[in-house]
PDB file of N, CA and C in Angstrom:
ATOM      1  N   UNK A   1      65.359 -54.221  -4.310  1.00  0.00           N
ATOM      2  CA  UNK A   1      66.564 -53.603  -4.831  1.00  0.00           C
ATOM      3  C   UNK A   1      66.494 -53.568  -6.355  1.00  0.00           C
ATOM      4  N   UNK A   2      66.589 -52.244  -7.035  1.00  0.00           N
ATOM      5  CA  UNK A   2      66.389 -52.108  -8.351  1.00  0.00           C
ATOM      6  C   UNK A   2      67.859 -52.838  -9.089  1.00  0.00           C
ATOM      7  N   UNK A   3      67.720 -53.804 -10.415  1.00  0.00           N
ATOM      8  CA  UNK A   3      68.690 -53.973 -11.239  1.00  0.00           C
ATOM      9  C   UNK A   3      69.556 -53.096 -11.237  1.00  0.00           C
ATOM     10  N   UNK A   4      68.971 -52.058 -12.347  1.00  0.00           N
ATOM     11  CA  UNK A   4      70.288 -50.683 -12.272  1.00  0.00           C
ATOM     12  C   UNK A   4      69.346 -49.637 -11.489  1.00  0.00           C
ATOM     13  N   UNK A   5      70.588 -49.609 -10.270  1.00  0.00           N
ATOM     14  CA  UNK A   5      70.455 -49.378  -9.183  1.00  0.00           C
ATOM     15  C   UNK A   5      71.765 -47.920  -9.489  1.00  0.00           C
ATOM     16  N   UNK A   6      70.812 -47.041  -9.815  1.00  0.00           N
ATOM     17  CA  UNK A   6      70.996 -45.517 -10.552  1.00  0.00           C
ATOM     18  C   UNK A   6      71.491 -44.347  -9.326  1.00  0.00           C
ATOM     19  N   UNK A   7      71.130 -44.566  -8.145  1.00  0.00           N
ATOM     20  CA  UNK A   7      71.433 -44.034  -6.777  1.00  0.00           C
ATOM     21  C   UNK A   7      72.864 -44.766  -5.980  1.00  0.00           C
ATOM     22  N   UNK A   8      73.174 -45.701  -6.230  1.00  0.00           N
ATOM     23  CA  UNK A   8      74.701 -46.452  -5.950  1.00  0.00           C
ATOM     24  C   UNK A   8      75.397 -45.302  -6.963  1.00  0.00           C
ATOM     25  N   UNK A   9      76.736 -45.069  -6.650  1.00  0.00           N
ATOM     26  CA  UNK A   9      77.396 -43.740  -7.450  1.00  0.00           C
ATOM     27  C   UNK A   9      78.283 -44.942  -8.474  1.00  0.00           C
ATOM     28  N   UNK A  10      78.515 -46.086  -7.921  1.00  0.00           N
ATOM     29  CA  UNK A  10      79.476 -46.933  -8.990  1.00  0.00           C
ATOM     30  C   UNK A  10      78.293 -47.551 -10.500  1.00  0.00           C
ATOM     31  N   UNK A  11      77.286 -47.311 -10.249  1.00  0.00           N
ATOM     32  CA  UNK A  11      76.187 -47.690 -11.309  1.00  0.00           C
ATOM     33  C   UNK A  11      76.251 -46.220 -12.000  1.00  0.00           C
ATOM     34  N   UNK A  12      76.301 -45.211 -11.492  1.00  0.00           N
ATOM     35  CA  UNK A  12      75.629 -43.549 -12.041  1.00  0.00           C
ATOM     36  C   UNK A  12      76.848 -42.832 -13.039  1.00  0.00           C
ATOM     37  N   UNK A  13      78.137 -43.335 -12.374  1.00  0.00           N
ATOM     38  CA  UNK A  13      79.451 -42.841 -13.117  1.00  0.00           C
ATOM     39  C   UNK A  13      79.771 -43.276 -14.458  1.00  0.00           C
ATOM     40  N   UNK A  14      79.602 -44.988 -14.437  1.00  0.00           N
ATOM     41  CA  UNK A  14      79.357 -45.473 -15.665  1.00  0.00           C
ATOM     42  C   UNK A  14      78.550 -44.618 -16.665  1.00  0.00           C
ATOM     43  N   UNK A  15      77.400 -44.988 -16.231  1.00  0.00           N
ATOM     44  CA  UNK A  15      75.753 -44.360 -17.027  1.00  0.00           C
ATOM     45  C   UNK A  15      76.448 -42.892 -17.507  1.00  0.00           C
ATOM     46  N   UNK A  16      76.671 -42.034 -16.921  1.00  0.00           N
ATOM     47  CA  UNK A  16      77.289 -40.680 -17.313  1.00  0.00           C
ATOM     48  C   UNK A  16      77.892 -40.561 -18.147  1.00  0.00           C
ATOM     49  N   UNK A  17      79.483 -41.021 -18.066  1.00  0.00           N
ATOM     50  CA  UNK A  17      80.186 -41.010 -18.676  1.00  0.00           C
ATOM     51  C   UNK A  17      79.902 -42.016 -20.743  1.00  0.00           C
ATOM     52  N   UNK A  18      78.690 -42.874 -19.849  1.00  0.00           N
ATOM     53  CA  UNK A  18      78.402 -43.273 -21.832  1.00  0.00           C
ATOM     54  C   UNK A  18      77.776 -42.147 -22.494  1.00  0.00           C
ATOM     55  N   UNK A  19      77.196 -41.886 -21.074  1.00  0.00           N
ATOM     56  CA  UNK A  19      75.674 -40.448 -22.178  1.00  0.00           C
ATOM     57  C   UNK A  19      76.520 -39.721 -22.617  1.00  0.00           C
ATOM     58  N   UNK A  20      77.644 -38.942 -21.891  1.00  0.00           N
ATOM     59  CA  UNK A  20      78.191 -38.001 -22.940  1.00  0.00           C
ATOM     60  C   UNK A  20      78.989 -38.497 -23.683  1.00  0.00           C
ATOM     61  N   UNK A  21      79.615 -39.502 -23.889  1.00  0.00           N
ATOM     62  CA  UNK A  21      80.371 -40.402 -25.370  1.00  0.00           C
ATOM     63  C   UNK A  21      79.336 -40.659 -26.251  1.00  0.00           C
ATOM     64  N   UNK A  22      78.101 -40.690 -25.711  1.00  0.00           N
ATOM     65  CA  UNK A  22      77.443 -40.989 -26.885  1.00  0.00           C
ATOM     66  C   UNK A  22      76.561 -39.365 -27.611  1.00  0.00           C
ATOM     67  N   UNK A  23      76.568 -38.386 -26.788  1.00  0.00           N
ATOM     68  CA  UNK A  23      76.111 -37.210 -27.131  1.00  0.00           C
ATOM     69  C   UNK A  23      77.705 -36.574 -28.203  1.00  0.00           C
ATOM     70  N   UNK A  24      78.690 -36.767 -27.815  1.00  0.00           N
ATOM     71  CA  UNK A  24      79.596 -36.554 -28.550  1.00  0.00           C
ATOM     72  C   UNK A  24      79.936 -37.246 -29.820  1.00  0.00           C
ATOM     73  N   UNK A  25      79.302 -38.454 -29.660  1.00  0.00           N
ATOM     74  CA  UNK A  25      79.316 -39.537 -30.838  1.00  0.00           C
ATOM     75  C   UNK A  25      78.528 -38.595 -32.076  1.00  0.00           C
ATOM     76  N   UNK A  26      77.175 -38.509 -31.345  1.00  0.00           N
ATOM     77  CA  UNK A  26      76.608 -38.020 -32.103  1.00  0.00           C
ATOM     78  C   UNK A  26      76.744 -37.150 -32.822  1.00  0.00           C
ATOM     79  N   UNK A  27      77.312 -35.702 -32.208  1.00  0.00           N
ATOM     80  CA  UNK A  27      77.460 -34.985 -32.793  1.00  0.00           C
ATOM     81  C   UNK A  27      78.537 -34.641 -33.845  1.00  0.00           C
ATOM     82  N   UNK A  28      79.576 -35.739 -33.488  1.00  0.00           N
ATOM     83  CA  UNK A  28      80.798 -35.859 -34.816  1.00  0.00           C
ATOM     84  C   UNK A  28      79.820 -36.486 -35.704  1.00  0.00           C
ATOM     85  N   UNK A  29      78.924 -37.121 -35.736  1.00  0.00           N
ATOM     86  CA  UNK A  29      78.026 -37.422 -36.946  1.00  0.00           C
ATOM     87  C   UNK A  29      77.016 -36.685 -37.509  1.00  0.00           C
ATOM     88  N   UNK A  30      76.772 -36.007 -36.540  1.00  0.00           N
ATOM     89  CA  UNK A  30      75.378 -35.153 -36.841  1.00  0.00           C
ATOM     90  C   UNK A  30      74.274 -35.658 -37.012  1.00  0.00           C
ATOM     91  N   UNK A  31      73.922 -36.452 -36.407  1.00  0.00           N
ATOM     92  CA  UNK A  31      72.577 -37.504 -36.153  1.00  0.00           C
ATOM     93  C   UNK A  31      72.046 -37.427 -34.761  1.00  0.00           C
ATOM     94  N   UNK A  32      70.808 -37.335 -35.223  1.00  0.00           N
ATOM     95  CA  UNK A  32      69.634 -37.512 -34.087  1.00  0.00           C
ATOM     96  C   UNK A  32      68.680 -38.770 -33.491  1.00  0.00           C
ATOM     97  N   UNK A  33      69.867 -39.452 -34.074  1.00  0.00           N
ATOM     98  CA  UNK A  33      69.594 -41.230 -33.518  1.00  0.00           C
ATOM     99  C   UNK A  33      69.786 -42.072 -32.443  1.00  0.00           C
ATOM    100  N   UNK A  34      71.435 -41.339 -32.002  1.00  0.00           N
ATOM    101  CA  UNK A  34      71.958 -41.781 -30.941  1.00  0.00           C
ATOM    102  C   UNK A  34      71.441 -41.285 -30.204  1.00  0.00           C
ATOM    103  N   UNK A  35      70.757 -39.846 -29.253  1.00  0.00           N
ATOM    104  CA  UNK A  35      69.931 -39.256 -28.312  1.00  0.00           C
ATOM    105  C   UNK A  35      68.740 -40.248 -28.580  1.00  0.00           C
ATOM    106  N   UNK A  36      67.898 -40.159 -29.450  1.00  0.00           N
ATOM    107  CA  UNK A  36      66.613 -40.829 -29.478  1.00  0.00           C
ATOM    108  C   UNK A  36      66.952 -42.175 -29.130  1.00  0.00           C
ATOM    109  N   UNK A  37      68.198 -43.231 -29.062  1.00  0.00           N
ATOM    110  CA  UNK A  37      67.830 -44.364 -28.304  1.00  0.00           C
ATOM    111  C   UNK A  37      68.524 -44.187 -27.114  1.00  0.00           C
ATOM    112  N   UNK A  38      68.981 -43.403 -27.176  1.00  0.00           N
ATOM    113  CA  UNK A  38      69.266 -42.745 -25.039  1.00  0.00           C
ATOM    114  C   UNK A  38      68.044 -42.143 -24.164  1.00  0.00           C
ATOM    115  N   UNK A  39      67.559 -42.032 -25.220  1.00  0.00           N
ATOM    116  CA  UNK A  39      65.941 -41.344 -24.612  1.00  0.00           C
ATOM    117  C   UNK A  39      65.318 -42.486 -24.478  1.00  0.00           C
ATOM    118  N   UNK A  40      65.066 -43.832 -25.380  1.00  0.00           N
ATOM    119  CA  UNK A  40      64.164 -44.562 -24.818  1.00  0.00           C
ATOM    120  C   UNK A  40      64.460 -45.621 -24.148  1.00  0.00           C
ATOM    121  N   UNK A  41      66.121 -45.553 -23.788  1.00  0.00           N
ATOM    122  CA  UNK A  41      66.765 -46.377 -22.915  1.00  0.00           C
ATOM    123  C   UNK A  41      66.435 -45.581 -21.559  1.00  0.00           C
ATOM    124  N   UNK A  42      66.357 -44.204 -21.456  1.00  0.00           N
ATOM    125  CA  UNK A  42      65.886 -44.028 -20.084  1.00  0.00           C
ATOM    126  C   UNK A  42      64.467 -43.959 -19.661  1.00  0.00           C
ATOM    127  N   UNK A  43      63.470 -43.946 -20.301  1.00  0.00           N
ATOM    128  CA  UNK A  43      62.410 -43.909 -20.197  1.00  0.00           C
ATOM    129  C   UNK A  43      61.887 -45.172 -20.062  1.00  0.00           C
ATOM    130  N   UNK A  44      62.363 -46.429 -20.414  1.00  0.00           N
ATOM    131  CA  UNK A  44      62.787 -47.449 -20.317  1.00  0.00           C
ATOM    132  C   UNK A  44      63.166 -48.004 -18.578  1.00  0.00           C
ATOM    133  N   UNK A  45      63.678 -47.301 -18.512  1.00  0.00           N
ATOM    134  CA  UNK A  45      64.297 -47.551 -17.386  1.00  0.00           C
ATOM    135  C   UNK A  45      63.527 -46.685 -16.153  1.00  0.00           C
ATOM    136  N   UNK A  46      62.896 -45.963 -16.743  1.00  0.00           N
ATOM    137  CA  UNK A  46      61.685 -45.087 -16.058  1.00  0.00           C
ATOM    138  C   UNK A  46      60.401 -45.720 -15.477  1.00  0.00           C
ATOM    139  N   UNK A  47      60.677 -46.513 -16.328  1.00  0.00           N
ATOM    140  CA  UNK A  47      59.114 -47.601 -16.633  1.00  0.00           C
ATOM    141  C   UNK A  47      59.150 -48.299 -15.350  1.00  0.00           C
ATOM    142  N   UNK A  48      60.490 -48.761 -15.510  1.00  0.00           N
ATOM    143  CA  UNK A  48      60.885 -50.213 -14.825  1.00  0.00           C
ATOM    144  C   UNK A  48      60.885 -49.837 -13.298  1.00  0.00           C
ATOM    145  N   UNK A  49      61.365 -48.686 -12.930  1.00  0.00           N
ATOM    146  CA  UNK A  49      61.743 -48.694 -11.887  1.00  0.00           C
ATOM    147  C   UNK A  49      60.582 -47.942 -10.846  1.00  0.00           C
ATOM    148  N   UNK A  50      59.082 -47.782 -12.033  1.00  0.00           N
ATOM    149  CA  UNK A  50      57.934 -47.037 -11.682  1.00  0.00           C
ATOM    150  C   UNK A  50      57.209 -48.476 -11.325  1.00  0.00           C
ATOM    151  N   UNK A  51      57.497 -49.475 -12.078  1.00  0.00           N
ATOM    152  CA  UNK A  51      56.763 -50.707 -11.972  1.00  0.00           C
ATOM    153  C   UNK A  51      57.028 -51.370 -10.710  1.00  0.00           C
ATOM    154  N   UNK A  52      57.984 -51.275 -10.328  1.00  0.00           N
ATOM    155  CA  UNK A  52      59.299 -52.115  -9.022  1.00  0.00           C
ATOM    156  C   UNK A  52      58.864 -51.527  -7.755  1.00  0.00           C
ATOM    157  N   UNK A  53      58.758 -49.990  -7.906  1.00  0.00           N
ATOM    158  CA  UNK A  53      58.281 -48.966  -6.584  1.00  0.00           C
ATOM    159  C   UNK A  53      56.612 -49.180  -6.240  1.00  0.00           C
ATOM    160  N   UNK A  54      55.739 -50.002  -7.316  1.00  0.00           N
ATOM    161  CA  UNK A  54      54.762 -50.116  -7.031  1.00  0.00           C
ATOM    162  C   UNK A  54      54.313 -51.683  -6.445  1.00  0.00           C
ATOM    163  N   UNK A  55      55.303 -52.281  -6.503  1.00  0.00           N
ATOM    164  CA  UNK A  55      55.253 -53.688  -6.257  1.00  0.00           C
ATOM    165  C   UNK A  55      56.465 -53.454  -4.559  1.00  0.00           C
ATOM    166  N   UNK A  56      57.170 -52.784  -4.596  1.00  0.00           N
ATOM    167  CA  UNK A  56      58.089 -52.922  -3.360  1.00  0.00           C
ATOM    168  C   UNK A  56      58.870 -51.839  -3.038  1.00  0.00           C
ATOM    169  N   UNK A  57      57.822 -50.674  -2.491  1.00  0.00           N
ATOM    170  CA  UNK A  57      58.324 -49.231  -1.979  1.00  0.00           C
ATOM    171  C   UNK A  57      59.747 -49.672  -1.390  1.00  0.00           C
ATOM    172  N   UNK A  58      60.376 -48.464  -1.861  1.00  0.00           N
ATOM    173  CA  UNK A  58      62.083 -48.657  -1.445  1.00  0.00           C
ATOM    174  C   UNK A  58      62.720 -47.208  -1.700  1.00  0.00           C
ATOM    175  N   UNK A  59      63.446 -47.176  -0.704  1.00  0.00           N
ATOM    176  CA  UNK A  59      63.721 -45.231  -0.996  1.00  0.00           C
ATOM    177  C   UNK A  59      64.524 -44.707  -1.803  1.00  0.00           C
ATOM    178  N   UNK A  60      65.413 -46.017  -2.355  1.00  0.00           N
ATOM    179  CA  UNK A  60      66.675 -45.873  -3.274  1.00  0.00           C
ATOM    180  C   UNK A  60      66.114 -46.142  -4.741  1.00  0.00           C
ATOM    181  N   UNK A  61      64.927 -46.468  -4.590  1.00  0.00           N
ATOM    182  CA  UNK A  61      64.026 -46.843  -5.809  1.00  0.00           C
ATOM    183  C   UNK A  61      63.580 -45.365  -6.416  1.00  0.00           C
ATOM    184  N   UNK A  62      63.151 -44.769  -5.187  1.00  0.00           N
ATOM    185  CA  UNK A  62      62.869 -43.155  -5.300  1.00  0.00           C
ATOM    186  C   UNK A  62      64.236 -42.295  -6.001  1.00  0.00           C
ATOM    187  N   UNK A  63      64.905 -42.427  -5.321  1.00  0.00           N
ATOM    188  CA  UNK A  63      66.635 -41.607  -5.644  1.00  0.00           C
ATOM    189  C   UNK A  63      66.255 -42.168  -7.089  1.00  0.00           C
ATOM    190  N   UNK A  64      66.227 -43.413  -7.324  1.00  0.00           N
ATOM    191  CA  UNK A  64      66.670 -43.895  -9.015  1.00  0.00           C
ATOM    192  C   UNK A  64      65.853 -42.849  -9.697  1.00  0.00           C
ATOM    193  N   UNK A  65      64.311 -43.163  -9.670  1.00  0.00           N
ATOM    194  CA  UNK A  65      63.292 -42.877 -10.559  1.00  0.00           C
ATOM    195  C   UNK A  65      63.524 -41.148 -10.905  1.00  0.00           C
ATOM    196  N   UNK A  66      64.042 -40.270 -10.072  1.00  0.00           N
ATOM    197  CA  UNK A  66      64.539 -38.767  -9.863  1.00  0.00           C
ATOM    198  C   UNK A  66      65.344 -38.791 -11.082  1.00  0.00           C
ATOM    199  N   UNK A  67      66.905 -39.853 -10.823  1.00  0.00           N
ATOM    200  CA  UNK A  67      67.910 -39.907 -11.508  1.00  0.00           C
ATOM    201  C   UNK A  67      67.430 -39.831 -12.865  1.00  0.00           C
ATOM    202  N   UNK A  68      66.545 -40.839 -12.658  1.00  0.00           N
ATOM    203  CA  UNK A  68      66.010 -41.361 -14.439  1.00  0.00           C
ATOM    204  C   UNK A  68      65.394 -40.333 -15.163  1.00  0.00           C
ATOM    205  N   UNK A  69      64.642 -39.567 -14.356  1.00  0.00           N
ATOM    206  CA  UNK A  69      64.015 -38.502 -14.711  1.00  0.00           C
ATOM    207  C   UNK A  69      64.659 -37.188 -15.349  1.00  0.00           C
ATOM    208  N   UNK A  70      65.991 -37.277 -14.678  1.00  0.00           N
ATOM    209  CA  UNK A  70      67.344 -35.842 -15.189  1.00  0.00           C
ATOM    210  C   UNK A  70      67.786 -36.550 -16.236  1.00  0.00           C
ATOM    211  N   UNK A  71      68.001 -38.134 -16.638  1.00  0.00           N
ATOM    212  CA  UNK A  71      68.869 -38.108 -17.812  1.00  0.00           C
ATOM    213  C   UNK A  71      67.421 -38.276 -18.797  1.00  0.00           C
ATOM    214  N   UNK A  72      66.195 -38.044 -18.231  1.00  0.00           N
ATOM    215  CA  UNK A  72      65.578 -38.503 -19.754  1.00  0.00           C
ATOM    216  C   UNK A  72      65.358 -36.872 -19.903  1.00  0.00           C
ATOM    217  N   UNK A  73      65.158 -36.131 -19.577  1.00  0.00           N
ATOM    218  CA  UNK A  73      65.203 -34.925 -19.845  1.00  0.00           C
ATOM    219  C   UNK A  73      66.296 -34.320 -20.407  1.00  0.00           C
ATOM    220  N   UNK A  74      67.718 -34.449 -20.027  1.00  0.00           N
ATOM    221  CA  UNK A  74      69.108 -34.679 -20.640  1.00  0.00           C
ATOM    222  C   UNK A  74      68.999 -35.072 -22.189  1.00  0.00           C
ATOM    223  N   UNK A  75      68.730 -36.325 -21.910  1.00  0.00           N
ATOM    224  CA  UNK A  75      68.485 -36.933 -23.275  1.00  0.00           C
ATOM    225  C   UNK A  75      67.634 -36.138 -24.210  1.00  0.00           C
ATOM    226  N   UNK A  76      66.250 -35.923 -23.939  1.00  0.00           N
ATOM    227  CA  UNK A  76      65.600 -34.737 -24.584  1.00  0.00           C
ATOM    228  C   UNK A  76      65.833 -33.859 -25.295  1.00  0.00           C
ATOM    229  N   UNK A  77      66.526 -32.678 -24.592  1.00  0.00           N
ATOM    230  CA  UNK A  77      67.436 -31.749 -24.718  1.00  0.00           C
ATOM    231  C   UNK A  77      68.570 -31.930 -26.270  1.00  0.00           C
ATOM    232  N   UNK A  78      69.255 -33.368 -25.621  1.00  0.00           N
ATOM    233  CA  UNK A  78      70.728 -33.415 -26.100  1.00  0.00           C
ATOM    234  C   UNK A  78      69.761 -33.864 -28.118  1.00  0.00           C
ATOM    235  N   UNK A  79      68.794 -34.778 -27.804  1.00  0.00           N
ATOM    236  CA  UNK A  79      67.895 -34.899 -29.119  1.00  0.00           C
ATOM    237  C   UNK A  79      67.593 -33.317 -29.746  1.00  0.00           C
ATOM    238  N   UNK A  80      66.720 -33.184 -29.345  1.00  0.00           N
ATOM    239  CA  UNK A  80      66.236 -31.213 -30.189  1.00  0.00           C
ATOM    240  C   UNK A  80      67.584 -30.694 -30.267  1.00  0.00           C
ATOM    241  N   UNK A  81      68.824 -30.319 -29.792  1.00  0.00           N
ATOM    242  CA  UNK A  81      69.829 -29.617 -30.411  1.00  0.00           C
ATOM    243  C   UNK A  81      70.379 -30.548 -31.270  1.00  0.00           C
ATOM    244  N   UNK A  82      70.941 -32.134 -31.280  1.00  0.00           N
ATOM    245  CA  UNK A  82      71.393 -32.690 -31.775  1.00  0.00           C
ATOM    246  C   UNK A  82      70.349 -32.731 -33.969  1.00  0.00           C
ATOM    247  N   UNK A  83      68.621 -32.718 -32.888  1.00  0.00           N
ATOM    248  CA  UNK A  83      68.313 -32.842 -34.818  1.00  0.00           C
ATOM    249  C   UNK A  83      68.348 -31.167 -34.971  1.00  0.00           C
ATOM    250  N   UNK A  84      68.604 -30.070 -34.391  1.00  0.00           N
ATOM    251  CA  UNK A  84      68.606 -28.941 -35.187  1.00  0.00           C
ATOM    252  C   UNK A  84      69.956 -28.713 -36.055  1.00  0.00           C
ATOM    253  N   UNK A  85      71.156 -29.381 -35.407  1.00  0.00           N
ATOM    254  CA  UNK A  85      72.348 -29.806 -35.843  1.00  0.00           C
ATOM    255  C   UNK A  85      72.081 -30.626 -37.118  1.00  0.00           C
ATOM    256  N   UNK A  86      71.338 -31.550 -37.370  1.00  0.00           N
ATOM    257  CA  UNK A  86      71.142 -32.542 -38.351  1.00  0.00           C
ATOM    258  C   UNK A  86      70.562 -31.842 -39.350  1.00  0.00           C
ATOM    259  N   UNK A  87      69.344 -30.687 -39.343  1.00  0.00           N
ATOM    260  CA  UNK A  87      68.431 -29.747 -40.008  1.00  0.00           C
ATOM    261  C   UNK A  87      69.806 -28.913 -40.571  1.00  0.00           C
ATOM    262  N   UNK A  88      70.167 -28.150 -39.925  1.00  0.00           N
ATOM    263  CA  UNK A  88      71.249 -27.354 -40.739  1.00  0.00           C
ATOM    264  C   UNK A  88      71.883 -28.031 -41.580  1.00  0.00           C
ATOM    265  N   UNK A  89      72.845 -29.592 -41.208  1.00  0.00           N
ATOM    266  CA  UNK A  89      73.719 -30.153 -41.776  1.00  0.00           C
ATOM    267  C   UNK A  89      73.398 -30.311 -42.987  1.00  0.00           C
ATOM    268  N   UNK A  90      71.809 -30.719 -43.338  1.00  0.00           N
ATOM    269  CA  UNK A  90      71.006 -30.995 -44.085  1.00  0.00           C
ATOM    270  C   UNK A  90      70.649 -29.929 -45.426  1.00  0.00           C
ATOM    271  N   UNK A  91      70.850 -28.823 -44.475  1.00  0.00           N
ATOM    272  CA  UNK A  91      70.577 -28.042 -45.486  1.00  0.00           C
ATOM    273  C   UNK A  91      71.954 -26.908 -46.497  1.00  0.00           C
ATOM    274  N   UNK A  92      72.501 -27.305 -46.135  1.00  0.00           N
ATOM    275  CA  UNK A  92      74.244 -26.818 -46.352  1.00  0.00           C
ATOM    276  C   UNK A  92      74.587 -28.435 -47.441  1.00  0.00           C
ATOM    277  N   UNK A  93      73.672 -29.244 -47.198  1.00  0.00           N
ATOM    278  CA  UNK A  93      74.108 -30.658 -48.629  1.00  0.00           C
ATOM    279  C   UNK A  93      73.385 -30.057 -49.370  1.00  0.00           C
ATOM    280  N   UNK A  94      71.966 -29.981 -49.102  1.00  0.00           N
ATOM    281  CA  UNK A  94      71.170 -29.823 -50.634  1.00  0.00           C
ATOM    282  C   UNK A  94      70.776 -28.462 -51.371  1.00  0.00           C
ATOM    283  N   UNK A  95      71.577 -27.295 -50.828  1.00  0.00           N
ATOM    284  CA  UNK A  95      71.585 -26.033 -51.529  1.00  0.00           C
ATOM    285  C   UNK A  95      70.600 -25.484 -51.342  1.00  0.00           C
ATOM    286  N   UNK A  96      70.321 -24.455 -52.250  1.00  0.00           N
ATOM    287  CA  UNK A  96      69.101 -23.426 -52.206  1.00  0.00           C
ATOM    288  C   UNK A  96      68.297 -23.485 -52.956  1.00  0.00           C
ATOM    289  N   UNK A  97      68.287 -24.441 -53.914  1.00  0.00           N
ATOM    290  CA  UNK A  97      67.252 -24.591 -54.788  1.00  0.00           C
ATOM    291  C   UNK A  97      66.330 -25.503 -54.508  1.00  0.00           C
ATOM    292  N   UNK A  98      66.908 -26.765 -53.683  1.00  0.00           N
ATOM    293  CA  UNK A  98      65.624 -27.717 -53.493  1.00  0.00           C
ATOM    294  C   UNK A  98      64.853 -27.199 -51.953  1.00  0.00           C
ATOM    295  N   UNK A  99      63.777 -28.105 -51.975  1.00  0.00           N
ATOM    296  CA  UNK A  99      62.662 -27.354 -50.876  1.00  0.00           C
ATOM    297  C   UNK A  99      63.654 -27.966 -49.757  1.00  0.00           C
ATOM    298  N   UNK A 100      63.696 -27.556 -48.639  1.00  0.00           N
ATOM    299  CA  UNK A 100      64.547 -28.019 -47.207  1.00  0.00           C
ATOM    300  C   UNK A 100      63.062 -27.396 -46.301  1.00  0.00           C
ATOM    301  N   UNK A 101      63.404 -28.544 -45.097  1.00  0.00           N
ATOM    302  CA  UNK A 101      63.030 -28.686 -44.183  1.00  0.00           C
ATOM    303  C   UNK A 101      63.254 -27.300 -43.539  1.00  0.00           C
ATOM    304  N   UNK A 102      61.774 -26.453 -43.090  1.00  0.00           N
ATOM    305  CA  UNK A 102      62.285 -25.503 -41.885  1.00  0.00           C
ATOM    306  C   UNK A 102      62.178 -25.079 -40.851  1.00  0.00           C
ATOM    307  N   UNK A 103      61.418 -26.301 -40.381  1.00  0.00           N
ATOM    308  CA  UNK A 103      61.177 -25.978 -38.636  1.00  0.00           C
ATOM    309  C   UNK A 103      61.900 -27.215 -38.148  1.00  0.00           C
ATOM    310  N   UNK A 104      62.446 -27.520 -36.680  1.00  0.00           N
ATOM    311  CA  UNK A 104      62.614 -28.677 -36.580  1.00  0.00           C
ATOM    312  C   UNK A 104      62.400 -28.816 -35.034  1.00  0.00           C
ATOM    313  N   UNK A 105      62.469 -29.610 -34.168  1.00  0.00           N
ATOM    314  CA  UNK A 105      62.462 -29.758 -32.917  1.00  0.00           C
ATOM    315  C   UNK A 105      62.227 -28.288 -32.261  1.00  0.00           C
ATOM    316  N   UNK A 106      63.453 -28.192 -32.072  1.00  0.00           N
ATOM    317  CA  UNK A 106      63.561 -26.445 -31.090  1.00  0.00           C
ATOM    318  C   UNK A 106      62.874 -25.078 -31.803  1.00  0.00           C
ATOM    319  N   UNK A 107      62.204 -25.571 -33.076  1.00  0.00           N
ATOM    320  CA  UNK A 107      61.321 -24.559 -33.749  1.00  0.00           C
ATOM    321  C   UNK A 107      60.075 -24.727 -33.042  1.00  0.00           C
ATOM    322  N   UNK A 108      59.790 -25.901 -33.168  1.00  0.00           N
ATOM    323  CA  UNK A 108      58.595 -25.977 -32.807  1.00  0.00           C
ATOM    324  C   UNK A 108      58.001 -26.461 -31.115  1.00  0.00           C
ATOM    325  N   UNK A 109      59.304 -26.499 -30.439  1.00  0.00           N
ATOM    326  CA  UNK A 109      59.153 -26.123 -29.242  1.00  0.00           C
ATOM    327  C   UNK A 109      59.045 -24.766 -28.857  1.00  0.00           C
ATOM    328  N   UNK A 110      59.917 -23.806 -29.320  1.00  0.00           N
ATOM    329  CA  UNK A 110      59.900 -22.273 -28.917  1.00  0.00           C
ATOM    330  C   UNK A 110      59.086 -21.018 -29.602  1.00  0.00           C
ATOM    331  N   UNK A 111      57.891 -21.363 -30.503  1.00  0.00           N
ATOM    332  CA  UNK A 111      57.658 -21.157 -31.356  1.00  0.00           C
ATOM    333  C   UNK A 111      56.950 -19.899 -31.086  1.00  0.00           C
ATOM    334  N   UNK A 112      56.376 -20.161 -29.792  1.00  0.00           N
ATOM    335  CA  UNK A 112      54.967 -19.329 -29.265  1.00  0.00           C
ATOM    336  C   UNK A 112      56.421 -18.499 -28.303  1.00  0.00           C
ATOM    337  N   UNK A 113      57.169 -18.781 -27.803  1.00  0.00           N
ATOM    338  CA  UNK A 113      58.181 -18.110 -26.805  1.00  0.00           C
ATOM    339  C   UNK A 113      58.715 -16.856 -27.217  1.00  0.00           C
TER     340      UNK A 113
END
């Protein structure tokens, strides 16, 4: 039986409801900090529950590792818009005269697209 046990719905509602307080956190700040340690809190938790399924196949272990898999991708996501948010913010402080940053995450993911 996994710790956080991500397939029980009273473990998953919690977990939810922080990710988006904390994706909203973020973005009243405009930082790409809070996603990046939601990202390695689930990947994290990716680890764990890859390590657990190899020591003691379990089917709810499976459901988790799925789960874990949508919020680290979530998380992902909520990072690249959150720092393209941070890139703009960034560049609306320091004007037009100094050099600014101009590719950022979702540049250089979509680049070839």
């Amino acid at each position: 039986m996994p710790i956080v046990n991500l397939a029980n719905i009273w473990y998953l509602i919690p977990v939810l409801v922080v990710f988006v307080l904390c994706i909203y956190l973020a973005q009243s700040f405009k930082s790409n900090t809070i996603p990046c340690i939601m990202l390695l809190a689930f990947l994290t938790l990716l680890v764990g529950h890859t390590i657990e399924i190899s020591i003691v196949p379990n089917v709810s272990l499976v459901i988790c590792i799925i789960i874990d898999e949508a919020f680290t991708f979530a998380a992902f996501l909520s990072f690249l818009w959150l720092d393209r948010v941070q890139v703009d913010n960034n560049k609306k402080k320091k004007g037009k005269k100094e050099k600014v940053i101009k590719d950022d995450g979702l540049d250089l993911l979509f680049k070839k697209v």
